[in-house]
N, C-alpha and C. Protein backbone atom coordinates (compact mmCIF):
# COMPACT_ATOMS: atom_id res chain seq x y z
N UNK A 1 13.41 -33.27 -2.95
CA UNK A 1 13.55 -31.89 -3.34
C UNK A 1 14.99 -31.65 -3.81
N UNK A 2 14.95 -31.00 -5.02
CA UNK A 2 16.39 -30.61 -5.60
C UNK A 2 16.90 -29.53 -4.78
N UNK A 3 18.61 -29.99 -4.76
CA UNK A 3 19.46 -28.68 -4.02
C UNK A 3 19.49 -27.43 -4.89
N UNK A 4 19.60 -26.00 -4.27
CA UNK A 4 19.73 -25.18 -4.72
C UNK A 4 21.19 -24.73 -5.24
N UNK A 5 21.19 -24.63 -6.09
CA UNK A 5 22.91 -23.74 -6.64
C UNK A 5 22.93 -22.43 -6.47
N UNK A 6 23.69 -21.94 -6.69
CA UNK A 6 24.19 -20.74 -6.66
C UNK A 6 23.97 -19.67 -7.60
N UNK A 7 23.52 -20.28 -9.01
CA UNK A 7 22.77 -19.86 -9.76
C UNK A 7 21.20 -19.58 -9.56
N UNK A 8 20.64 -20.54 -8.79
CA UNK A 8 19.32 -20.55 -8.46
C UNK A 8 18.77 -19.46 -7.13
N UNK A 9 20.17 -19.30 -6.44
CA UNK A 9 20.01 -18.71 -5.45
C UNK A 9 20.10 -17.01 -6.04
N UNK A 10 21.29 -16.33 -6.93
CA UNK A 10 21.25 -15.34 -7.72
C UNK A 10 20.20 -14.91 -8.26
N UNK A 11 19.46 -16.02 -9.00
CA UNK A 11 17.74 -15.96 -10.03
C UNK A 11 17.20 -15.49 -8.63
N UNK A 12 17.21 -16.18 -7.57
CA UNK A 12 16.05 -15.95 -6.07
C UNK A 12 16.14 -13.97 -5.90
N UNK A 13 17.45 -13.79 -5.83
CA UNK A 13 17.78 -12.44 -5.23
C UNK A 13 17.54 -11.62 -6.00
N UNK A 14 17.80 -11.87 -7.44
CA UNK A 14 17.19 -10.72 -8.54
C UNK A 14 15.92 -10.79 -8.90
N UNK A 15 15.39 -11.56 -8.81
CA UNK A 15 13.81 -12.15 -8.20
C UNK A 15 13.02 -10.69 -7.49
N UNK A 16 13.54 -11.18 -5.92
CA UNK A 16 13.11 -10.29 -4.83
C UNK A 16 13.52 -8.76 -5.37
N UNK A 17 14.70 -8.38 -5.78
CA UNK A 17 15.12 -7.01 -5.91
C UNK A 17 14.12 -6.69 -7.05
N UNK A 18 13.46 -7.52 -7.93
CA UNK A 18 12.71 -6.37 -8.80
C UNK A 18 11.44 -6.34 -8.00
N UNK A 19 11.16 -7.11 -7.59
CA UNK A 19 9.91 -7.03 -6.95
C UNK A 19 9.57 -6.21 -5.88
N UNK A 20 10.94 -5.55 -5.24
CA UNK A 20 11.62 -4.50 -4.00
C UNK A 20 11.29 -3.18 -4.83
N UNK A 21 11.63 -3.29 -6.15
CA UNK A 21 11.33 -1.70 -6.84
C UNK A 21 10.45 -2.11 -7.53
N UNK A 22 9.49 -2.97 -7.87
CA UNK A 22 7.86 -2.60 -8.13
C UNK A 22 7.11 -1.97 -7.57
N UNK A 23 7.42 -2.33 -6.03
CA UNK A 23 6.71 -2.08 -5.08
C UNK A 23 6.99 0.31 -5.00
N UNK A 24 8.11 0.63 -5.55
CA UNK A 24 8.27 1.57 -5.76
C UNK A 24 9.35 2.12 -4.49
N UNK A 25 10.11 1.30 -4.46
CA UNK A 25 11.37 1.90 -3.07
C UNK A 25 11.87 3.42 -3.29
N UNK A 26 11.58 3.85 -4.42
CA UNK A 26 12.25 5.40 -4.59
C UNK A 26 10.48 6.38 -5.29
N UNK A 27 10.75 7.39 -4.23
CA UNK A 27 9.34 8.38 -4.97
C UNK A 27 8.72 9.09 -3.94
N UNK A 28 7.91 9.93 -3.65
CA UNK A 28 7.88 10.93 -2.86
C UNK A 28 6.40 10.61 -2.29
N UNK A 29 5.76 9.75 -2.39
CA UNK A 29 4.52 9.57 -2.05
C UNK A 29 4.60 8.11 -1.49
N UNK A 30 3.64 8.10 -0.41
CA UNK A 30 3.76 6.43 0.66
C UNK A 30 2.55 6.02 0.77
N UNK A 31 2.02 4.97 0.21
CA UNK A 31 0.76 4.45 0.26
C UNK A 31 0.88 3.44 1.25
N UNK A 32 0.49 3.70 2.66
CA UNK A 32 1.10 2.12 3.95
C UNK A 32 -0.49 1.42 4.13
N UNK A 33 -0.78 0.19 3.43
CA UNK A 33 -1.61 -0.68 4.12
C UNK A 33 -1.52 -1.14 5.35
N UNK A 34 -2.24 -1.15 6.23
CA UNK A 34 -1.95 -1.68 7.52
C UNK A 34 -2.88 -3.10 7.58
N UNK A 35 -1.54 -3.99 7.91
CA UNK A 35 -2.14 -5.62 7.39
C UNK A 35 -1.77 -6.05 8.66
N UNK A 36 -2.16 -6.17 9.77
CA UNK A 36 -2.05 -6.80 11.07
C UNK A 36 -3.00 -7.66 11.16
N UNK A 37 -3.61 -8.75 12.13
CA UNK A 37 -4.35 -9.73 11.72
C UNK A 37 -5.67 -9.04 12.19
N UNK A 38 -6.14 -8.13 12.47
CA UNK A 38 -7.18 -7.32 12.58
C UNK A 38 -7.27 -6.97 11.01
N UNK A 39 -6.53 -6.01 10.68
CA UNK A 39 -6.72 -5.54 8.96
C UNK A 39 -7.38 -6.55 8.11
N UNK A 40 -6.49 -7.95 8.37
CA UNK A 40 -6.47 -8.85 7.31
C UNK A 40 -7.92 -9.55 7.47
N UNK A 41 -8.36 -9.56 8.53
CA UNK A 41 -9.68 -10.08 9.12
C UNK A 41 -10.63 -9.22 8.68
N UNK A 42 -10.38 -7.61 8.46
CA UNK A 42 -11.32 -7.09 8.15
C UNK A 42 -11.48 -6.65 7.06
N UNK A 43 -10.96 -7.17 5.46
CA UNK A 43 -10.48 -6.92 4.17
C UNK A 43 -9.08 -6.03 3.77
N UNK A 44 -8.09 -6.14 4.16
CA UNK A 44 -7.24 -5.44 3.68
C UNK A 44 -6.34 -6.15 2.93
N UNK A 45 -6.83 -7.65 2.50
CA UNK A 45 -5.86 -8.00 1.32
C UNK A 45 -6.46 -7.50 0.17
N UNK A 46 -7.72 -7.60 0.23
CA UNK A 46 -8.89 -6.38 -0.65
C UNK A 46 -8.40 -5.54 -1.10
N UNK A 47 -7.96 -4.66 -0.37
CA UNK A 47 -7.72 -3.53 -0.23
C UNK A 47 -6.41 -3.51 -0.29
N UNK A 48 -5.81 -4.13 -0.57
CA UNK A 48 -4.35 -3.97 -1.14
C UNK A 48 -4.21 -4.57 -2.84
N UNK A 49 -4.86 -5.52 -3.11
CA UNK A 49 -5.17 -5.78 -4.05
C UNK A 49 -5.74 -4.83 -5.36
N UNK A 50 -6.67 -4.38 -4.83
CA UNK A 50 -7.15 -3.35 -5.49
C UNK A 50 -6.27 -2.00 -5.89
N UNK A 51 -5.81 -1.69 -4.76
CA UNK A 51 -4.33 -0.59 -4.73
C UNK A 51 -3.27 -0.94 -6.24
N UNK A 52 -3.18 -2.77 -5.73
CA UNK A 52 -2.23 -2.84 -7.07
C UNK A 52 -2.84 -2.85 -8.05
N UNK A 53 -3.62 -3.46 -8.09
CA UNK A 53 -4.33 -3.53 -9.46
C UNK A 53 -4.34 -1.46 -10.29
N UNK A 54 -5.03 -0.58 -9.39
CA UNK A 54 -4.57 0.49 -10.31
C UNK A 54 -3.28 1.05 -10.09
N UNK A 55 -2.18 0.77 -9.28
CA UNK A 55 -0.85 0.79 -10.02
C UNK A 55 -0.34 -0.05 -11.11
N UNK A 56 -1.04 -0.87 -11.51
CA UNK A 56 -0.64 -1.83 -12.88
C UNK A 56 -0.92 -0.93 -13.84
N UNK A 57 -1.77 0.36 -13.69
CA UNK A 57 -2.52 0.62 -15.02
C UNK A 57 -1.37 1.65 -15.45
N UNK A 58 -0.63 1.97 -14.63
CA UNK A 58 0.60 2.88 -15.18
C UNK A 58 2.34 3.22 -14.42
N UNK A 59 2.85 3.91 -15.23
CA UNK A 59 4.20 4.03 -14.37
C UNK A 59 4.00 4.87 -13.13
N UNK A 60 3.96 4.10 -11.97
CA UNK A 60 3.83 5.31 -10.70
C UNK A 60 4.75 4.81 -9.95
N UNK A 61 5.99 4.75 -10.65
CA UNK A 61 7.37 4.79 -9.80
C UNK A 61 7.38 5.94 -8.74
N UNK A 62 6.93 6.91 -8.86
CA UNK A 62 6.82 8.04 -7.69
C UNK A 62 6.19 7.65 -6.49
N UNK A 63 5.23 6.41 -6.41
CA UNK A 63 4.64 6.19 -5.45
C UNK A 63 4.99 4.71 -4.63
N UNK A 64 5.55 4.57 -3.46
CA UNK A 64 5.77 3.60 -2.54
C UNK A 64 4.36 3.05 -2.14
N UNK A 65 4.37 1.56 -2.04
CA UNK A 65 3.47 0.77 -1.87
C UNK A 65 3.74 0.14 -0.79
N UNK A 66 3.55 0.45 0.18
CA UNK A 66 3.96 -0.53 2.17
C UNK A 66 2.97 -1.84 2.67
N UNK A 67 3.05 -2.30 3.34
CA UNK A 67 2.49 -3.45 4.27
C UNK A 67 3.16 -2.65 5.77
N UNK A 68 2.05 -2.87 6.59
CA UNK A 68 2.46 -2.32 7.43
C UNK A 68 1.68 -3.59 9.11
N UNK A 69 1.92 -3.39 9.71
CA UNK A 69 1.05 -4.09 10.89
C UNK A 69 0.12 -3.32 11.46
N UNK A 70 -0.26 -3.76 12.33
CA UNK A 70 -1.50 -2.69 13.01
C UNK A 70 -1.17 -1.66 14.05
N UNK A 71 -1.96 -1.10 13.75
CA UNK A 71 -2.07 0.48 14.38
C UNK A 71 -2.63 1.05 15.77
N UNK A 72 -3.19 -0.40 16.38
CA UNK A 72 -4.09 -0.50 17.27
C UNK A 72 -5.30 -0.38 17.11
N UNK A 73 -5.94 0.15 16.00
CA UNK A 73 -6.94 1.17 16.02
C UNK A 73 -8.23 -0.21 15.55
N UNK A 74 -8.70 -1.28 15.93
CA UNK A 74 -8.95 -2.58 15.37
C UNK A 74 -10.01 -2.12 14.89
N UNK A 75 -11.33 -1.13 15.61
CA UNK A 75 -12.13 -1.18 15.05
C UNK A 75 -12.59 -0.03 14.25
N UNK A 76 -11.58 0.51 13.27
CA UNK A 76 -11.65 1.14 12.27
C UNK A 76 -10.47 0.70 11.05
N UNK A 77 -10.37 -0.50 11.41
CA UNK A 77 -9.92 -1.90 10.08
C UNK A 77 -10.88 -1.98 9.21
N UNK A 78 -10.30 -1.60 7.67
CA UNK A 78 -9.18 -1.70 7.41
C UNK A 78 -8.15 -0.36 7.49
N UNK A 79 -7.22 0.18 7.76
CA UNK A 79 -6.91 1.25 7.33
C UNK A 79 -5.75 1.75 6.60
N UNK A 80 -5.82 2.49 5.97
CA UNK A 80 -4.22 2.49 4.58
C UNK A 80 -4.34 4.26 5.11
N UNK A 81 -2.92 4.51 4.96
CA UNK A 81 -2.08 5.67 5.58
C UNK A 81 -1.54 6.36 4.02
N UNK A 82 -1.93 7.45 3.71
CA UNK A 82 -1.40 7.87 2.59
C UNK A 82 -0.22 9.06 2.95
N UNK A 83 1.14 8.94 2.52
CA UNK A 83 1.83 10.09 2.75
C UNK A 83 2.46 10.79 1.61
N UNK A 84 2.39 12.16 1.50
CA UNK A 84 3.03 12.79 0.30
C UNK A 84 3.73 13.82 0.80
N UNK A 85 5.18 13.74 0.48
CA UNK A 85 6.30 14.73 1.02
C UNK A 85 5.23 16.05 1.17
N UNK A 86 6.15 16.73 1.98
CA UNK A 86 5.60 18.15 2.36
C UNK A 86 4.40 18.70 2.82
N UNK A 87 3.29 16.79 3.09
CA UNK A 87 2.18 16.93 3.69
C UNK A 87 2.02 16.13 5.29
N UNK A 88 0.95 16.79 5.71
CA UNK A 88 0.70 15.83 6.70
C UNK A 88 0.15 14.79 6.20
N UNK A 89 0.21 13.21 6.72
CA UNK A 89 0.10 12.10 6.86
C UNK A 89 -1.98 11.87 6.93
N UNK A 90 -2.42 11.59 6.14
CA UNK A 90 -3.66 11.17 6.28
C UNK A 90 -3.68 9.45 6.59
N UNK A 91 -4.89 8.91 7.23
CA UNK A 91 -5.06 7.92 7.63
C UNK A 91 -6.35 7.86 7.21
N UNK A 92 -6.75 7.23 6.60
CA UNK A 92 -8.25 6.28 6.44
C UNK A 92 -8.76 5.27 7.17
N UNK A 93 -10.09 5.20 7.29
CA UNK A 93 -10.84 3.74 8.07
C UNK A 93 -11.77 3.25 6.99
N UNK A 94 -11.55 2.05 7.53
CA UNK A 94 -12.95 1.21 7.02
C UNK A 94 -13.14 1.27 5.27
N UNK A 95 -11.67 1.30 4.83
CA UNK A 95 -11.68 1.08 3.43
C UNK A 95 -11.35 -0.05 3.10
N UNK A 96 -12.49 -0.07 1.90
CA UNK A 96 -12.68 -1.31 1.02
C UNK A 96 -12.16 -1.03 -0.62
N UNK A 97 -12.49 -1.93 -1.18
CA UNK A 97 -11.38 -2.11 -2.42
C UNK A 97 -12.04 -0.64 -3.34
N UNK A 98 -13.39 -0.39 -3.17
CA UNK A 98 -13.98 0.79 -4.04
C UNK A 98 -13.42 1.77 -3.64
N UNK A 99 -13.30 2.29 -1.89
CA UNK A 99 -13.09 3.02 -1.38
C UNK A 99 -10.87 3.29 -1.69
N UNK A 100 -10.35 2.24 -1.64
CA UNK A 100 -8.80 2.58 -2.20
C UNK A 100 -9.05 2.90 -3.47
N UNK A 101 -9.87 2.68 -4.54
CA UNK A 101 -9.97 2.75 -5.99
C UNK A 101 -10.00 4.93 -5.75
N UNK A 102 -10.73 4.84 -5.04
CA UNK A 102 -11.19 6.35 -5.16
C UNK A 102 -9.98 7.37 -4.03
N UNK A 103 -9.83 6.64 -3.24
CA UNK A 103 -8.71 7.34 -2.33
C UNK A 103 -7.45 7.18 -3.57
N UNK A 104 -6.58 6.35 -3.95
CA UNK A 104 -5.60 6.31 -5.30
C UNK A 104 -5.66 7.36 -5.96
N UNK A 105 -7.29 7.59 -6.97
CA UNK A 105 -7.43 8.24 -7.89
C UNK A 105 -7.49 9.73 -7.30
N UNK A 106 -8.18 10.00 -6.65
CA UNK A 106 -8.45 11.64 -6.07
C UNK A 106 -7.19 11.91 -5.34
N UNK A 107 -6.90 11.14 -4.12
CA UNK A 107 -6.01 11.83 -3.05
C UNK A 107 -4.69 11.49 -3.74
N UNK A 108 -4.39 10.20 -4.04
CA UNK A 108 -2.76 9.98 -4.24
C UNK A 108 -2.17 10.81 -5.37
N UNK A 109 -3.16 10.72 -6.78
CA UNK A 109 -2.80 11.13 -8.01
C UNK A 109 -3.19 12.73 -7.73
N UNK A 110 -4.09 13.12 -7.30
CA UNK A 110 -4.68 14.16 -7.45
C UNK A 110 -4.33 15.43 -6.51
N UNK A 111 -4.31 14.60 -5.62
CA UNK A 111 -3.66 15.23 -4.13
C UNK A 111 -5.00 15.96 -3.47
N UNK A 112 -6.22 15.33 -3.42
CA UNK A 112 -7.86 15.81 -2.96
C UNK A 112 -8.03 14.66 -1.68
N UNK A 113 -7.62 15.10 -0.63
CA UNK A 113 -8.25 14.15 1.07
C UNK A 113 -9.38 14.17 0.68
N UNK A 114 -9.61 12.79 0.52
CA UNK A 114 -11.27 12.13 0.74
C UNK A 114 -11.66 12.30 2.26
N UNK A 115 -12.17 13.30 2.50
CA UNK A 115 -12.32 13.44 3.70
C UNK A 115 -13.74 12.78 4.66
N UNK A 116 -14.42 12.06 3.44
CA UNK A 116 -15.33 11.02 4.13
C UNK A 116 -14.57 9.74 4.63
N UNK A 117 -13.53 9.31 4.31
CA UNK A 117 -13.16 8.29 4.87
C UNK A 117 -11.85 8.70 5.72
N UNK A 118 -11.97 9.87 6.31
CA UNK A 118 -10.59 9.98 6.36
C UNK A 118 -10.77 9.75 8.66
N UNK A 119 -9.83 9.33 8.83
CA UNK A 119 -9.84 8.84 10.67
C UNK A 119 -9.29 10.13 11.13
N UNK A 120 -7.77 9.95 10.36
CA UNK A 120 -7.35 11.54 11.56
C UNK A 120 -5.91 12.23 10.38
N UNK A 121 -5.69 13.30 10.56
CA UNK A 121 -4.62 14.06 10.18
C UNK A 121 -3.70 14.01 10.91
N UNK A 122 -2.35 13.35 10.58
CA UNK A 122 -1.09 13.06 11.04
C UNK A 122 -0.04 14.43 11.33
C-alpha cells in the first residue's frame, strides 16, 4: 500500500468537508434518521436512501440530513425525526422508503404532519 502525502491527505479533508455540507450543515429544517442496529435491521438504510435520493432532485440546502442511533423505541424501527425551527419535533415509525418519499414531500417541503405515520409530538 502506497504512503499518503500531504497532498493526499488535503484531497481526503476537502473530500469530507463537501460531503459535511451536502449533507446540509446550515438550514432551518432537520431530517434525523435513526440508524442504530435495530433501525438498520429494520430498513433504515432504505429509508435513508430514499431521503437522498429526493434531495438529489434539488437545492435543499435549507434542509439538514442526520444519522442518528437509536431511540430505544426498537419496535417502531424504522424511525426518522423531522424538525423545523419554530416547530415541535415530529417522530415517525415504521417508515419505509415510500413512506420517507411522502413524509419529504408533504411534511418537510410542505410543512403537512403525516399524521398516519406519525409516533409522537416532541
Amino acid at each position: 500500500m502506497a504512503k499518503l502525502t500531504v497532498q493526499d491527505l488535503k484531497k481526503i479533508k476537502e473530500d469530507a468537508t463537501k460531503s459535511i455540507y451536502l449533507r446540509g450543515e446550515k438550514g432551518n429544517i432537520r431530517v434525523i434518521i435513526h440508524m442504530g442496529t435495530c433501525g438498520i435491521a429494520a430498513g433504515a438504510r432504505e429509508v435513508m436512501t430514499a431521503l437522498m435520493e429526493e434531495m438529489a432532485q434539488n437545492d435543499y440546502s435549507h434542509i439538514r440530513v442526520m444519522a442518528s442511533g437509536c431511540m430505544g423505541l426498537c419496535s417502531s424501527e424504522p424511525n426518522v425525526t423531522v424538525e423545523i425551527e419554530e416547530q415541535s419535533p415530529i417522530v415517525y415509525q415504521h417508515v419505509n422508503a415510500n413512506k420517507m418519499r411522502q413524509i419529504f414531500k408533504r411534511h418537510v417541503l410542505m410543512g403537512e404532519v403525516q399524521t398516519d405515520f406519525a409516533l409522537a409530538k416532541m
